[in-house]
Structures are given as C-alpha cells and as structure tokens.
ModelCIF file with pLDDT and N, C-alpha, C, O atoms, coordinates in Angstrom:
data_MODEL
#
_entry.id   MODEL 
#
_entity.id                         1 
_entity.type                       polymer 
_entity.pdbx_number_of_molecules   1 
#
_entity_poly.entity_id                      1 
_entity_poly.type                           'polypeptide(L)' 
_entity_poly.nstd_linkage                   no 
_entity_poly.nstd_monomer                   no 
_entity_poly.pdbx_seq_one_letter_code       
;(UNK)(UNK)(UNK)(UNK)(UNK)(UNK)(UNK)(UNK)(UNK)(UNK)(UNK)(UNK)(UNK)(UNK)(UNK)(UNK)
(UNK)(UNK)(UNK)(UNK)(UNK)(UNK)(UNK)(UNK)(UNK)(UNK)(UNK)(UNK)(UNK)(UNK)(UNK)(UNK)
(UNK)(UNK)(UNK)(UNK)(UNK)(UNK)(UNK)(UNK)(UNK)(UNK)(UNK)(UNK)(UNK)
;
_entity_poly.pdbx_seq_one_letter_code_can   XXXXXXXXXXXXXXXXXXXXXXXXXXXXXXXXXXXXXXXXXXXXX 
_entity_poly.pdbx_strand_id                 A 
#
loop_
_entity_poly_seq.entity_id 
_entity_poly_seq.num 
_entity_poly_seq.mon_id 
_entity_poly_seq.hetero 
1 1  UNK n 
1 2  UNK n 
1 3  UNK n 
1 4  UNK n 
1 5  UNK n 
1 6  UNK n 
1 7  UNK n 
1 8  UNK n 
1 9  UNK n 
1 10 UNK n 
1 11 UNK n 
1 12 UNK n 
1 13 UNK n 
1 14 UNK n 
1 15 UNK n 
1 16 UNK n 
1 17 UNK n 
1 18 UNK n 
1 19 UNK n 
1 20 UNK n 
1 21 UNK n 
1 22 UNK n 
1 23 UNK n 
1 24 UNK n 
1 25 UNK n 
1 26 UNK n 
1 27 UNK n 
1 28 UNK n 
1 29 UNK n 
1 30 UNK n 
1 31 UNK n 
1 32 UNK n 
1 33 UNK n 
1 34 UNK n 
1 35 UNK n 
1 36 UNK n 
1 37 UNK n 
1 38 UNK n 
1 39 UNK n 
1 40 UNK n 
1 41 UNK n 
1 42 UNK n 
1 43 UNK n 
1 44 UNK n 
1 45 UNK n 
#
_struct_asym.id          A 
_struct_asym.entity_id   1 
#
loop_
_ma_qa_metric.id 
_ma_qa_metric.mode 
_ma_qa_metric.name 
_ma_qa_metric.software_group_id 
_ma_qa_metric.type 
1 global pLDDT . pLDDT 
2 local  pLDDT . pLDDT 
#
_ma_qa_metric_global.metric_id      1 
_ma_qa_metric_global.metric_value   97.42 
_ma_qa_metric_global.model_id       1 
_ma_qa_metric_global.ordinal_id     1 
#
loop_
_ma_qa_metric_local.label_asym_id 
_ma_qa_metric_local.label_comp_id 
_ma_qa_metric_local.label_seq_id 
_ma_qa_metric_local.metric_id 
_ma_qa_metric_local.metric_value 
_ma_qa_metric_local.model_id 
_ma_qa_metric_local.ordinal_id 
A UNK 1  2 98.00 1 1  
A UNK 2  2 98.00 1 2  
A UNK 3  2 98.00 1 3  
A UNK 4  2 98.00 1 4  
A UNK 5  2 98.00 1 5  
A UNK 6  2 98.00 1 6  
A UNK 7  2 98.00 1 7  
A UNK 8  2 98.00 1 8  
A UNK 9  2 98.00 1 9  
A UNK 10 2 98.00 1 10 
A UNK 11 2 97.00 1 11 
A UNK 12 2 97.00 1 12 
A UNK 13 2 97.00 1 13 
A UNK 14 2 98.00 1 14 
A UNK 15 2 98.00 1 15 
A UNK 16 2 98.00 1 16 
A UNK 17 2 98.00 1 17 
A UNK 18 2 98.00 1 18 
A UNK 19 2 98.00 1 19 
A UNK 20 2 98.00 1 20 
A UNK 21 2 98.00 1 21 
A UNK 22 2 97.00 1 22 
A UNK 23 2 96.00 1 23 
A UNK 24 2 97.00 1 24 
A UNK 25 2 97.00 1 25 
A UNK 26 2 95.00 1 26 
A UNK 27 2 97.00 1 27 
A UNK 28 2 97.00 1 28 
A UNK 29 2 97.00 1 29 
A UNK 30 2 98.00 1 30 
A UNK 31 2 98.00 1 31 
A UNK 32 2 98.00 1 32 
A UNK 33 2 98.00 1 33 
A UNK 34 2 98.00 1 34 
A UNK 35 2 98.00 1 35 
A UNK 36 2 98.00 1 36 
A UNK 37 2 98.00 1 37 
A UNK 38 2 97.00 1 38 
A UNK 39 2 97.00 1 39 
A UNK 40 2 98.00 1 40 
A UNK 41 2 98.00 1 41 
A UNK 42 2 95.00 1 42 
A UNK 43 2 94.00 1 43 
A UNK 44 2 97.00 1 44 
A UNK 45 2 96.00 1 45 
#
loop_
_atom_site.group_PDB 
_atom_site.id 
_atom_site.type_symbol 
_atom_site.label_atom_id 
_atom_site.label_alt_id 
_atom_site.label_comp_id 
_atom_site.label_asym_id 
_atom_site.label_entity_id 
_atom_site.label_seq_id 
_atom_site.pdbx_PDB_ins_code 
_atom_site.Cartn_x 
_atom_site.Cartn_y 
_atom_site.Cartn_z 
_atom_site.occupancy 
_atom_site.B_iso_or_equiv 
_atom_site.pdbx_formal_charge 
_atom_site.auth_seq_id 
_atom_site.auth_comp_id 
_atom_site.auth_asym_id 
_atom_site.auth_atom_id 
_atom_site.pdbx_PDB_model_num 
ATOM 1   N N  . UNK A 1 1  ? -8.150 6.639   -1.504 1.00 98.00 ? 1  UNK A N  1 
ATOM 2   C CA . UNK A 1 1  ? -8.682 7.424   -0.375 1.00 98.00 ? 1  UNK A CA 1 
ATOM 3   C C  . UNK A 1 1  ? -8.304 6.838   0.988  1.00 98.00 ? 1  UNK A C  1 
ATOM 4   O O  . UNK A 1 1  ? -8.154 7.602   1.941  1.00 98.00 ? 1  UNK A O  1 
ATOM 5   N N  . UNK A 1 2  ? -8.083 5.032   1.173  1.00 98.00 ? 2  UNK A N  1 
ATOM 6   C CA . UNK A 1 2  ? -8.156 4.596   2.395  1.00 98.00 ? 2  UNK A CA 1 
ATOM 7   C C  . UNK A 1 2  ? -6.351 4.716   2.583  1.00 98.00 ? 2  UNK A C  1 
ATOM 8   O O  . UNK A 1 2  ? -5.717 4.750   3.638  1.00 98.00 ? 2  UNK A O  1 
ATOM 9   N N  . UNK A 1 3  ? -5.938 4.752   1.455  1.00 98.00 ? 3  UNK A N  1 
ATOM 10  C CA . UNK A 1 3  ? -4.061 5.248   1.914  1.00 98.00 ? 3  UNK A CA 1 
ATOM 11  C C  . UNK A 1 3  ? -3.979 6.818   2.294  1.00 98.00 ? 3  UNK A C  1 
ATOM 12  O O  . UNK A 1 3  ? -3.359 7.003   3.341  1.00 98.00 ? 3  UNK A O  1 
ATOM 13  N N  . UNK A 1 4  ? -4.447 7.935   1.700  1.00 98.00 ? 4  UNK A N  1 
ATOM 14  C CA . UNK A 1 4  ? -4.462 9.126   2.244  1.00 98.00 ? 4  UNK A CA 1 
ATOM 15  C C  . UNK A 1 4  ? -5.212 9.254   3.916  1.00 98.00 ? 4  UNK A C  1 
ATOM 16  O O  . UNK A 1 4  ? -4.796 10.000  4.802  1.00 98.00 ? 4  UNK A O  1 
ATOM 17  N N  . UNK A 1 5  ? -5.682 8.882   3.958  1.00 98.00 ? 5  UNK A N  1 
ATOM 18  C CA . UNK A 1 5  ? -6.561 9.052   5.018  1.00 98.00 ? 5  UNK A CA 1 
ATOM 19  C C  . UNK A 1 5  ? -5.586 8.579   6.291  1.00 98.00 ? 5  UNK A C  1 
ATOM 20  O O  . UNK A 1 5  ? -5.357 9.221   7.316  1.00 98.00 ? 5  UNK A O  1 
ATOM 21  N N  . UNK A 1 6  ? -5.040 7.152   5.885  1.00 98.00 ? 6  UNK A N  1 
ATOM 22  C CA . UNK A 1 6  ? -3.704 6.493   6.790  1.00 98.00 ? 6  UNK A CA 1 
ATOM 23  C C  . UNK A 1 6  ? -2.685 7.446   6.925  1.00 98.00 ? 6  UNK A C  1 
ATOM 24  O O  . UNK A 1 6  ? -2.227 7.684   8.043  1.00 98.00 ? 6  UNK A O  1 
ATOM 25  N N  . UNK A 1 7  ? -2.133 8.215   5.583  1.00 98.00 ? 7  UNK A N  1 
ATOM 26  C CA . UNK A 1 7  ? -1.011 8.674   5.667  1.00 98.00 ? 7  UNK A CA 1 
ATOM 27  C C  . UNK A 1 7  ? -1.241 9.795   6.337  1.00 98.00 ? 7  UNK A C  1 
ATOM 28  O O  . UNK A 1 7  ? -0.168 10.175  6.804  1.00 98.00 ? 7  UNK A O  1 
ATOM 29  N N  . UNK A 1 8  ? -2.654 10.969  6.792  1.00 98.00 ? 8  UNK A N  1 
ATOM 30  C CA . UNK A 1 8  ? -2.962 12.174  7.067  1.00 98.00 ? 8  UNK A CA 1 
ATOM 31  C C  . UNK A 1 8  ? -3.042 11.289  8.418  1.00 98.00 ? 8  UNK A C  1 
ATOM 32  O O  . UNK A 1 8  ? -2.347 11.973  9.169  1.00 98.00 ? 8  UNK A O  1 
ATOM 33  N N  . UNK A 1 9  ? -3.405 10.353  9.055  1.00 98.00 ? 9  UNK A N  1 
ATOM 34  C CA . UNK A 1 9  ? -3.143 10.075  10.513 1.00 98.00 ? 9  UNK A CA 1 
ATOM 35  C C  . UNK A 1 9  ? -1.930 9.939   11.082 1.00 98.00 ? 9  UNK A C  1 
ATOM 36  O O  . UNK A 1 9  ? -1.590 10.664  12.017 1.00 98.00 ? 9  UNK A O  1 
ATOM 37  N N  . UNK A 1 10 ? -1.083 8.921   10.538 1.00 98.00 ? 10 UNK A N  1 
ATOM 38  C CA . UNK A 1 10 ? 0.300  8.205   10.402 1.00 98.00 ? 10 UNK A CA 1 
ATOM 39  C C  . UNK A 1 10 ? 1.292  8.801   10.420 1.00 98.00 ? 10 UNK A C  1 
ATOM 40  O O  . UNK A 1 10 ? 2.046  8.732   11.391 1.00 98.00 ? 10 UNK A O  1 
ATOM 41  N N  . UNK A 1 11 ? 1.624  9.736   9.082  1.00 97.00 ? 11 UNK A N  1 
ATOM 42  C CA . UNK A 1 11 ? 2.435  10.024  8.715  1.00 97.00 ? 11 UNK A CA 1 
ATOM 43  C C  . UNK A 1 11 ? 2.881  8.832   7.968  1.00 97.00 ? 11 UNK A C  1 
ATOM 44  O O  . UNK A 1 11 ? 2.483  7.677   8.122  1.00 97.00 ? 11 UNK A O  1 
ATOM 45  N N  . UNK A 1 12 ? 4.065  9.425   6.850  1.00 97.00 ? 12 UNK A N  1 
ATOM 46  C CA . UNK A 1 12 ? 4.918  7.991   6.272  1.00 97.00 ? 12 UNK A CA 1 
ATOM 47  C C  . UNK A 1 12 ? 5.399  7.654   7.323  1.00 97.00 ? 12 UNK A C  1 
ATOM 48  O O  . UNK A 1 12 ? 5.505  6.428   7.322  1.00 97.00 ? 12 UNK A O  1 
ATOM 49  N N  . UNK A 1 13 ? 5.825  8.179   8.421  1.00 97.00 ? 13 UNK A N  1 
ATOM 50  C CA . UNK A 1 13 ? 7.501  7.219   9.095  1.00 97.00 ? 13 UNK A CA 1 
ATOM 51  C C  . UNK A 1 13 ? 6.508  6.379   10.176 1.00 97.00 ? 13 UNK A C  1 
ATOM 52  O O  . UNK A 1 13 ? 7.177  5.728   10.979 1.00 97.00 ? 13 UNK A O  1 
ATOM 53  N N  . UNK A 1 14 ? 5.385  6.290   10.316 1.00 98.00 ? 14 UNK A N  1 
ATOM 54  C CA . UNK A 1 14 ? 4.482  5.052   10.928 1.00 98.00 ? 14 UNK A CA 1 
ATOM 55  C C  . UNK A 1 14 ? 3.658  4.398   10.320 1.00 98.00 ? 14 UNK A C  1 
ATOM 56  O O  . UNK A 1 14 ? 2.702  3.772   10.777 1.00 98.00 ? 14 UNK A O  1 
ATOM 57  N N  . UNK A 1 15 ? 4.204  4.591   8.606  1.00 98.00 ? 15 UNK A N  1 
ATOM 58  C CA . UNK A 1 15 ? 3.290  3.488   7.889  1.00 98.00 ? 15 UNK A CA 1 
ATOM 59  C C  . UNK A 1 15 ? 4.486  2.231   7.911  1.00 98.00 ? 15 UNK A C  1 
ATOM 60  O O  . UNK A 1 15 ? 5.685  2.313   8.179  1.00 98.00 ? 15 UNK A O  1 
ATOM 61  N N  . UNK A 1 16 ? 3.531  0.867   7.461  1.00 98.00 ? 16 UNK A N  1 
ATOM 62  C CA . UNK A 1 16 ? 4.935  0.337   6.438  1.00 98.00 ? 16 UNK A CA 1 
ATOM 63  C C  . UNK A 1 16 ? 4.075  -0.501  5.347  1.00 98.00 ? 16 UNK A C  1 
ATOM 64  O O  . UNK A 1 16 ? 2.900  -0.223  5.106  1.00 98.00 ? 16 UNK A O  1 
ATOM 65  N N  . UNK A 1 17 ? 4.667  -1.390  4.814  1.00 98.00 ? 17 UNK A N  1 
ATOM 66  C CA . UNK A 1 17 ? 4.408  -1.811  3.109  1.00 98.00 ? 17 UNK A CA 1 
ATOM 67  C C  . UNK A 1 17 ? 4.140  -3.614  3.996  1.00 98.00 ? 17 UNK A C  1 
ATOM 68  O O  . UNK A 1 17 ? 4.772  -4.087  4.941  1.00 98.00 ? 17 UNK A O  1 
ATOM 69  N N  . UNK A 1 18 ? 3.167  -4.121  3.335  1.00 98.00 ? 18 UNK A N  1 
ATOM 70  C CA . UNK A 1 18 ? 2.897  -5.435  3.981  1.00 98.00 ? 18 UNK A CA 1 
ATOM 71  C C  . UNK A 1 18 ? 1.989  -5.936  2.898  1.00 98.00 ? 18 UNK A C  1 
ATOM 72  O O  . UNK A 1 18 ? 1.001  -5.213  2.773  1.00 98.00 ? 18 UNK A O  1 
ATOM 73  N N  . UNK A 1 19 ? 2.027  -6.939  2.094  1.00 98.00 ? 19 UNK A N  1 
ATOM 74  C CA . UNK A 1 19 ? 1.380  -8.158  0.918  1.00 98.00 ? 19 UNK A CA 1 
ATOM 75  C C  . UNK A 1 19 ? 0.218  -8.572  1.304  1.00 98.00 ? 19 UNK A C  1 
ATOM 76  O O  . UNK A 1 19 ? -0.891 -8.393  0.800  1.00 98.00 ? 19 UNK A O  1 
ATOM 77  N N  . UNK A 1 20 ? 0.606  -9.255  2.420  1.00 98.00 ? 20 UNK A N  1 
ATOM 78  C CA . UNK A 1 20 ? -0.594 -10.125 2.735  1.00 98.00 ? 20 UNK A CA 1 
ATOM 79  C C  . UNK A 1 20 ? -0.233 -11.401 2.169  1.00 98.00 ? 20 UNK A C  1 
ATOM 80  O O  . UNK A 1 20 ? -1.278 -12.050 2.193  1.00 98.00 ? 20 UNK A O  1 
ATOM 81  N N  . UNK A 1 21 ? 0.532  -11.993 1.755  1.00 98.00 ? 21 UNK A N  1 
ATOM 82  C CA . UNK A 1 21 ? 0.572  -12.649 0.502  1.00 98.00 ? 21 UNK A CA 1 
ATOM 83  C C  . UNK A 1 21 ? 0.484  -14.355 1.876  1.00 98.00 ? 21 UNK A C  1 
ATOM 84  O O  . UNK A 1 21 ? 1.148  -14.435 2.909  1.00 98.00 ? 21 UNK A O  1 
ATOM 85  N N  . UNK A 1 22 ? -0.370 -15.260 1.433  1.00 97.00 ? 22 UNK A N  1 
ATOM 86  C CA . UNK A 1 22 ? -1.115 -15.693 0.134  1.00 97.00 ? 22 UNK A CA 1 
ATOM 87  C C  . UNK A 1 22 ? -2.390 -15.110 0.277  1.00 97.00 ? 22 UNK A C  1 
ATOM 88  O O  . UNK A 1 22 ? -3.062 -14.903 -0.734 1.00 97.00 ? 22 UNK A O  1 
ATOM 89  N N  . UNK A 1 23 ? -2.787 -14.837 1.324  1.00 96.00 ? 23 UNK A N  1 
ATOM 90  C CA . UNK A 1 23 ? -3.805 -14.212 1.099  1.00 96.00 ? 23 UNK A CA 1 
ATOM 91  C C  . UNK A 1 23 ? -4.393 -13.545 0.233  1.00 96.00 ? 23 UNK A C  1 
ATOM 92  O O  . UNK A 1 23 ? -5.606 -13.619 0.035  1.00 96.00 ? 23 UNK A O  1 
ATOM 93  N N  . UNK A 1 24 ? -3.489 -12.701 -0.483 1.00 97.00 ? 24 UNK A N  1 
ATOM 94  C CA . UNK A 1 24 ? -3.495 -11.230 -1.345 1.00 97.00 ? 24 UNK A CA 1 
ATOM 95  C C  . UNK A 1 24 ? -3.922 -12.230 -2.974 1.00 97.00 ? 24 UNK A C  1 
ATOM 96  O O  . UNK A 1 24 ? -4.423 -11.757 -3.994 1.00 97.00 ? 24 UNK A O  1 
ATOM 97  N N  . UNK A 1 25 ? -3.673 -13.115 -2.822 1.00 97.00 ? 25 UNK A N  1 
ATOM 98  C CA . UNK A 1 25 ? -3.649 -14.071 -3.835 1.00 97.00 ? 25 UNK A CA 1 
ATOM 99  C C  . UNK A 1 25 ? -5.263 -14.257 -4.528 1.00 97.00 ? 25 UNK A C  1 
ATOM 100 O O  . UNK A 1 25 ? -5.343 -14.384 -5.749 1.00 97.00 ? 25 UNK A O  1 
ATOM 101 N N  . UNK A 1 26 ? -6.079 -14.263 -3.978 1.00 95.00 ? 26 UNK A N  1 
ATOM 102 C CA . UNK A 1 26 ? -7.665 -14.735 -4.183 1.00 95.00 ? 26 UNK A CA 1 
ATOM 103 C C  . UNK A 1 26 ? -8.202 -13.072 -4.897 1.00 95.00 ? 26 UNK A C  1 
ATOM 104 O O  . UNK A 1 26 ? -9.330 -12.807 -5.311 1.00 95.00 ? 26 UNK A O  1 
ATOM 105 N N  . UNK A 1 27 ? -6.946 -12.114 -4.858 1.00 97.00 ? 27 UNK A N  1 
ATOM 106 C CA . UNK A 1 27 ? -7.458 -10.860 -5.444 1.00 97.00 ? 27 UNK A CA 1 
ATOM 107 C C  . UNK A 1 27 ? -6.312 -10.110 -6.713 1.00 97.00 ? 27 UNK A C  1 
ATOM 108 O O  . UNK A 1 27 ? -6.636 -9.306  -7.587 1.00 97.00 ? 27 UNK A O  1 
ATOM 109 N N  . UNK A 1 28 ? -5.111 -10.610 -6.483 1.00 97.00 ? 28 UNK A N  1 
ATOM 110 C CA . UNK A 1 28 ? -4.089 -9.919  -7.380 1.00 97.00 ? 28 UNK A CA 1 
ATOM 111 C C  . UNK A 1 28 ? -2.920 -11.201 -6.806 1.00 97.00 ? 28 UNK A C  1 
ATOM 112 O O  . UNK A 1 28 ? -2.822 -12.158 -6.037 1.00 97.00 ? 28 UNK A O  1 
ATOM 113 N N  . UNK A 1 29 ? -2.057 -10.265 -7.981 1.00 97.00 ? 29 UNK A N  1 
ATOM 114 C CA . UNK A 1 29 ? -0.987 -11.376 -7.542 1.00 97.00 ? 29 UNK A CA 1 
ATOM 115 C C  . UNK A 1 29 ? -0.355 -10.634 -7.007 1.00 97.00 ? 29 UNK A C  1 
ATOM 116 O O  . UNK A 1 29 ? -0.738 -9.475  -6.847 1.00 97.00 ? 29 UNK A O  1 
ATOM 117 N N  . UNK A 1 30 ? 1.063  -11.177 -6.469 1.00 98.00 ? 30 UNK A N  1 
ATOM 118 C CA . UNK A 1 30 ? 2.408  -10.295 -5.414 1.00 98.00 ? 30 UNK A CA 1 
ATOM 119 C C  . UNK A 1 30 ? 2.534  -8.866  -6.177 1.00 98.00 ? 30 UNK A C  1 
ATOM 120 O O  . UNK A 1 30 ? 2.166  -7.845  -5.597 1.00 98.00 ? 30 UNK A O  1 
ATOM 121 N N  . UNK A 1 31 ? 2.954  -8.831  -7.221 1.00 98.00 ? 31 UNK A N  1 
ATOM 122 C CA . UNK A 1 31 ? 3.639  -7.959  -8.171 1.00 98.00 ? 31 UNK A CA 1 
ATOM 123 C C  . UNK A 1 31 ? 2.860  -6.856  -7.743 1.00 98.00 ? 31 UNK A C  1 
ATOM 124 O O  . UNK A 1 31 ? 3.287  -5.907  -7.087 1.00 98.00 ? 31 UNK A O  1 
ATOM 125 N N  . UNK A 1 32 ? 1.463  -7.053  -8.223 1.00 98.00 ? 32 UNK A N  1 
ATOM 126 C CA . UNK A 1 32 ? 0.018  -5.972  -8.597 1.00 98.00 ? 32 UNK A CA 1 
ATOM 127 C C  . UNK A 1 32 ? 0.050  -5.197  -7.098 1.00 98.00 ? 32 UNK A C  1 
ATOM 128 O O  . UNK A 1 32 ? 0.039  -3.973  -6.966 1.00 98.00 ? 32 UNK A O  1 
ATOM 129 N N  . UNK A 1 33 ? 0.096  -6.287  -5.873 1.00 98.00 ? 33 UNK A N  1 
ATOM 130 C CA . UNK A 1 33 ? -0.057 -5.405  -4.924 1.00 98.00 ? 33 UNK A CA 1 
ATOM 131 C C  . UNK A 1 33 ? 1.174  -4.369  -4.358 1.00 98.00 ? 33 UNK A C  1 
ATOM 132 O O  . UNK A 1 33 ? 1.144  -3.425  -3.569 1.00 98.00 ? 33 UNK A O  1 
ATOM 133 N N  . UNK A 1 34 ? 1.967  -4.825  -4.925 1.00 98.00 ? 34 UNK A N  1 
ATOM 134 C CA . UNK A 1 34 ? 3.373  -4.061  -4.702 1.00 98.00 ? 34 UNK A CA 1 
ATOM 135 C C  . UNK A 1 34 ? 2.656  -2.822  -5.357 1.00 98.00 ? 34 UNK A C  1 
ATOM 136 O O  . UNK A 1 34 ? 2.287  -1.787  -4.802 1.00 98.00 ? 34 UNK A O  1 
ATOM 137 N N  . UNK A 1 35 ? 2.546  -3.211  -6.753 1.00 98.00 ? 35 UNK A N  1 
ATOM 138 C CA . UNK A 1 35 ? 2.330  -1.880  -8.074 1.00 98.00 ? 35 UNK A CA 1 
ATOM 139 C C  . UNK A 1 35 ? 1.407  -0.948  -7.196 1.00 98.00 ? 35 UNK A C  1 
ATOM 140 O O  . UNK A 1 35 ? 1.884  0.101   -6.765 1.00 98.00 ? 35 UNK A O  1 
ATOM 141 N N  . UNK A 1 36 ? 0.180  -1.273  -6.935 1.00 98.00 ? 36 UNK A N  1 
ATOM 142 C CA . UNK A 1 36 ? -0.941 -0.592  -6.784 1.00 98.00 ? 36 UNK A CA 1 
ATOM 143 C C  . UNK A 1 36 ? -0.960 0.339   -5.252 1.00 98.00 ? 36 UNK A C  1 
ATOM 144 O O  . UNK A 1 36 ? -1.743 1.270   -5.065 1.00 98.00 ? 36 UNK A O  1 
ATOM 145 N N  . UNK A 1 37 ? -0.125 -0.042  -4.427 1.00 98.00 ? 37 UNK A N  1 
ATOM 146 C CA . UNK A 1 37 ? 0.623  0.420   -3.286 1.00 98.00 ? 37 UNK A CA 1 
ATOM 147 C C  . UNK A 1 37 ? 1.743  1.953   -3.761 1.00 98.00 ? 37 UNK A C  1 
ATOM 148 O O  . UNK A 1 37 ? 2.019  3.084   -3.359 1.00 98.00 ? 37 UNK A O  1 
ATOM 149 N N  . UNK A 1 38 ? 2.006  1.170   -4.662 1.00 97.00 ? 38 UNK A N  1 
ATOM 150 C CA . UNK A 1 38 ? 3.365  2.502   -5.466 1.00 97.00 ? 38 UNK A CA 1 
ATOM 151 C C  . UNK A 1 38 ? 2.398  3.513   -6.319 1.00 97.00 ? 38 UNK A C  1 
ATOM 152 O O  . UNK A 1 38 ? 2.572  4.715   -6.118 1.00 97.00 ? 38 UNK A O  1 
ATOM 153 N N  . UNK A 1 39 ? 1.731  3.249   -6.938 1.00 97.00 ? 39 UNK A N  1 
ATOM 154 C CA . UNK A 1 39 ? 0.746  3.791   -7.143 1.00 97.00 ? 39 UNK A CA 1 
ATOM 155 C C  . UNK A 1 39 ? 0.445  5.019   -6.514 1.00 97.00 ? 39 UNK A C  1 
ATOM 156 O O  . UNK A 1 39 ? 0.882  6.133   -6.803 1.00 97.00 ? 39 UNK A O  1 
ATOM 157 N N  . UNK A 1 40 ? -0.581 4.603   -5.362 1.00 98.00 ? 40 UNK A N  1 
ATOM 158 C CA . UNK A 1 40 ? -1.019 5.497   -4.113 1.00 98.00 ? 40 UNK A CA 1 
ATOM 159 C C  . UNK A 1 40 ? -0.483 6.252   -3.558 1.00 98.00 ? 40 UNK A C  1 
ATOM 160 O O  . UNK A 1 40 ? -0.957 7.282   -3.078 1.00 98.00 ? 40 UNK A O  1 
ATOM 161 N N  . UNK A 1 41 ? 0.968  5.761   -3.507 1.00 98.00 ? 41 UNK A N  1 
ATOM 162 C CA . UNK A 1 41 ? 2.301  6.274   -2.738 1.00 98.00 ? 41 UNK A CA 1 
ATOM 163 C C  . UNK A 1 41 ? 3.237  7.613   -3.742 1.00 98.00 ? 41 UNK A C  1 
ATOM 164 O O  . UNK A 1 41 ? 4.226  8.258   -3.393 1.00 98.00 ? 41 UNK A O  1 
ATOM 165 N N  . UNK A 1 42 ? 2.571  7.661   -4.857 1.00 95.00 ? 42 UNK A N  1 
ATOM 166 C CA . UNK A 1 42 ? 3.422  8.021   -5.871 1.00 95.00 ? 42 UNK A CA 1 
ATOM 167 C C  . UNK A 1 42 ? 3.938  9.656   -5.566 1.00 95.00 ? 42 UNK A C  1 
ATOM 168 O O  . UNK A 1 42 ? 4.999  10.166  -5.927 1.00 95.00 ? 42 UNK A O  1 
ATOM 169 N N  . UNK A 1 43 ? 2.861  10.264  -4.809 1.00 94.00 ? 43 UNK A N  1 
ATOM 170 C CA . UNK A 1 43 ? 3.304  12.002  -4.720 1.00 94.00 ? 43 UNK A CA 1 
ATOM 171 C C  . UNK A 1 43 ? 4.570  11.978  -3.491 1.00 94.00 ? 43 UNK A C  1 
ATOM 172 O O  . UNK A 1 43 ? 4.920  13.089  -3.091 1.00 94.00 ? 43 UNK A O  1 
ATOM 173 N N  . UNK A 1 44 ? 5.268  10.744  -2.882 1.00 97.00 ? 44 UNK A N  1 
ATOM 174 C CA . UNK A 1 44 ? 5.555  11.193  -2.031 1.00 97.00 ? 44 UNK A CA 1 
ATOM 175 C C  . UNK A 1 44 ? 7.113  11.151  -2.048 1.00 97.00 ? 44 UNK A C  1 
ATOM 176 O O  . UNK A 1 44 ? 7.578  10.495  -2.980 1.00 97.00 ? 44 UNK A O  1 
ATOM 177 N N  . UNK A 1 45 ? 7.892  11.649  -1.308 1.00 96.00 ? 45 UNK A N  1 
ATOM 178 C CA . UNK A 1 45 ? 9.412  11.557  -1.689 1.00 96.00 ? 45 UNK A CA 1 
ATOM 179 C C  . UNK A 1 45 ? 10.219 10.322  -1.676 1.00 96.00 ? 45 UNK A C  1 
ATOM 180 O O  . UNK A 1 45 ? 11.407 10.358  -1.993 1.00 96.00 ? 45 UNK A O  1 
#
C-alpha cells in the first residue's frame, strides 16, 4: 500500500530503488529487499 500510494504521487520516473543496506540488515537481508521491492513493483512495465 505504502509503494502504491508513492507511485500514485511520484509517478515511476520520480521514484528510485534504494537498500538501505546495513541498515536494512536488522530486518532482511540485501537480496529480500531487492525481492520484496520487485514484488510491489511487479504490475509495472
């Protein structure tokens, strides 16, 4: 919901893709947050 909501403000061409990493670490690893991003992202061209 909190990626649609970005993308209905944004648009894709003023989003971008960002880890966080190490941060991202204390919750998933690199990979997962890539995955779970693609995920969300999945209806789009």
């Amino acid at each position: 919901p909190y990626v649609d909501a970005v993308l209905s403000i944004f648009g894709p061409s003023r989003c971008l893709f960002g880890s966080d990493w190490p941060v991202c670490l204390v919750a998933a690893d690199y990979q997962s947050v890539k995955r779970a991003l693609d995920d969300c992202l999945s209806g789009l061209t």
